[in-house]
Protein backbone atom coordinates (compact mmCIF):
# COMPACT_ATOMS: atom_id res chain seq x y z
CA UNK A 1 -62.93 -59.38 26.16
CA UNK A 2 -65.44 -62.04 24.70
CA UNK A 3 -67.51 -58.54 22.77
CA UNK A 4 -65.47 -56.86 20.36
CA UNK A 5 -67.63 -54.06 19.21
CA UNK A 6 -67.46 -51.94 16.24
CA UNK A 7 -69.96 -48.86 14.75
CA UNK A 8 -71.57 -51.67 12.26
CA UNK A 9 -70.64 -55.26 14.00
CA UNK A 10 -70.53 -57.07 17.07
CA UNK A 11 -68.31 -60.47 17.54
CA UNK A 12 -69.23 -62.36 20.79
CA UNK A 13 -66.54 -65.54 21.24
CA UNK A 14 -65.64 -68.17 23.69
CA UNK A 15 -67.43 -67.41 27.09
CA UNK A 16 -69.77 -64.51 26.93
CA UNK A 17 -70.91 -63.77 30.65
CA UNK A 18 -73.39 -61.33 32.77
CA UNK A 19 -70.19 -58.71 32.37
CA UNK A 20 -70.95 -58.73 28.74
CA UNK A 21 -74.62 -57.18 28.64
CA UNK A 22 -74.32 -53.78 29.51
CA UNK A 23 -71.58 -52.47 26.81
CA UNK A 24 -73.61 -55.19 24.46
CA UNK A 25 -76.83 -53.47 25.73
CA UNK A 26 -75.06 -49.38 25.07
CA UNK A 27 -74.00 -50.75 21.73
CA UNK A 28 -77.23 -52.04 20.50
CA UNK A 29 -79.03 -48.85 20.90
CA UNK A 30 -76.22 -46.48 19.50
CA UNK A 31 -75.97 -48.56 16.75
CA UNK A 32 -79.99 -50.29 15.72
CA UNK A 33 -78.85 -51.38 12.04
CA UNK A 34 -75.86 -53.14 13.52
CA UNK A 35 -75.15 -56.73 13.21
CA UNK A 36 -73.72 -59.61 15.47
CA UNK A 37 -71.84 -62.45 14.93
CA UNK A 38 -72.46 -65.27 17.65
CA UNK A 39 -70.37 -67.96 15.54
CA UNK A 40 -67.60 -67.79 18.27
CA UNK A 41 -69.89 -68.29 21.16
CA UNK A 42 -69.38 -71.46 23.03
CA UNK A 43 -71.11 -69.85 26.40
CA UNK A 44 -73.88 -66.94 26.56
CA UNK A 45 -75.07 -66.03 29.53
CA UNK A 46 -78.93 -65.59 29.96
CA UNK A 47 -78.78 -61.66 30.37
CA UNK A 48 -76.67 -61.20 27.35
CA UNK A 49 -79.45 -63.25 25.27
CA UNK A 50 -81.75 -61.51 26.74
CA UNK A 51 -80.42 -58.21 25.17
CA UNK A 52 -80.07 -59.67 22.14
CA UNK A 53 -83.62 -60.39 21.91
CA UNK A 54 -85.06 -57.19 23.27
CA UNK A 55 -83.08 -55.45 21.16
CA UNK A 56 -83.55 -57.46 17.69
CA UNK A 57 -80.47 -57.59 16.63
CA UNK A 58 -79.36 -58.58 13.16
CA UNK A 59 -77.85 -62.42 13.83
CA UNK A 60 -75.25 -63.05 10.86
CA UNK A 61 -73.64 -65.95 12.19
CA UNK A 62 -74.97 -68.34 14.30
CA UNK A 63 -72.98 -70.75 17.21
CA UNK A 64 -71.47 -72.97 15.54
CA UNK A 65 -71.30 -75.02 19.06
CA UNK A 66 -74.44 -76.94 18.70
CA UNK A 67 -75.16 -77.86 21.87
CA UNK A 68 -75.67 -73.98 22.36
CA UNK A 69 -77.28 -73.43 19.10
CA UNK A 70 -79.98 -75.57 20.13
CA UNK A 71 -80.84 -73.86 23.03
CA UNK A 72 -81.88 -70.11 20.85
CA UNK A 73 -84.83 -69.50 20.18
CA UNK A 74 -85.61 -69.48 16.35
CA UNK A 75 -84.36 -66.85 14.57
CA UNK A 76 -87.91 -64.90 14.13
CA UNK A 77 -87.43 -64.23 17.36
CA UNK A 78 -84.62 -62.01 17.11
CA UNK A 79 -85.70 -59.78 14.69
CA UNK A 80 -88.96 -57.47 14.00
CA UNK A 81 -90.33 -58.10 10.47
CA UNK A 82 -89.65 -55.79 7.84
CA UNK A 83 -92.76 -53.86 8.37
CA UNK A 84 -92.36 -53.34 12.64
CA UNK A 85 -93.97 -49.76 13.56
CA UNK A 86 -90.85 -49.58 16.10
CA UNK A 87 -87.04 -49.36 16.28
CA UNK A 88 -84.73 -51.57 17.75
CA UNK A 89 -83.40 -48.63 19.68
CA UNK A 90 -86.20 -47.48 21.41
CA UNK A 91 -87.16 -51.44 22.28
CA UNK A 92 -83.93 -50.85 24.19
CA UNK A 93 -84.19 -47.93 26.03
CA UNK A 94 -87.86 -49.58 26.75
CA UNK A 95 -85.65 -52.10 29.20
């Protein structure tokens, strides 16, 4: 599996595809102050990006494939300021 998951930390590696989104998608809303490590990633498929984002997830470690790191949006984009009115978990179940 390319998504190891744990209560506090997510570690996507090697070739993350469209199987990837919905346990990725379950985990982000059981677990809003989690954090994800993409420094493994050398492939991430649109829909599992796309969760990411929705979700705001916590980036700790970015690709370090650059090719792919150049293709993510800035990281302001993954994550609410300080001060959002909303959780990450009910941007989630918002999908």
């Amino acid at each position: 599996m390319a998504v190891e998951l744990t209560a506090a930390h997510a570690c996507l590696t090697g070739y993350v595809g469209i199987d990837e989104a919905e346990p990725l998608l379950s985990w982000a809303i059981d677990h809003p102050e989690g954090t994800v490590d993409l420094s493994g990633v050398n492939h991430l498929h649109a829909a599992v990006c796309q969760v990411l984002m929705a979700c705001s997830v916590r980036i700790v470690a970015w690709p370090r494939d650059e090719d792919l790191a150049r293709w993510l949006p800035p990281s302001r984009v993954w994550q609410h300021e300080a001060n959002a009115k909303h959780t990450a978990s009910k941007q989630c179940t918002d999908l």
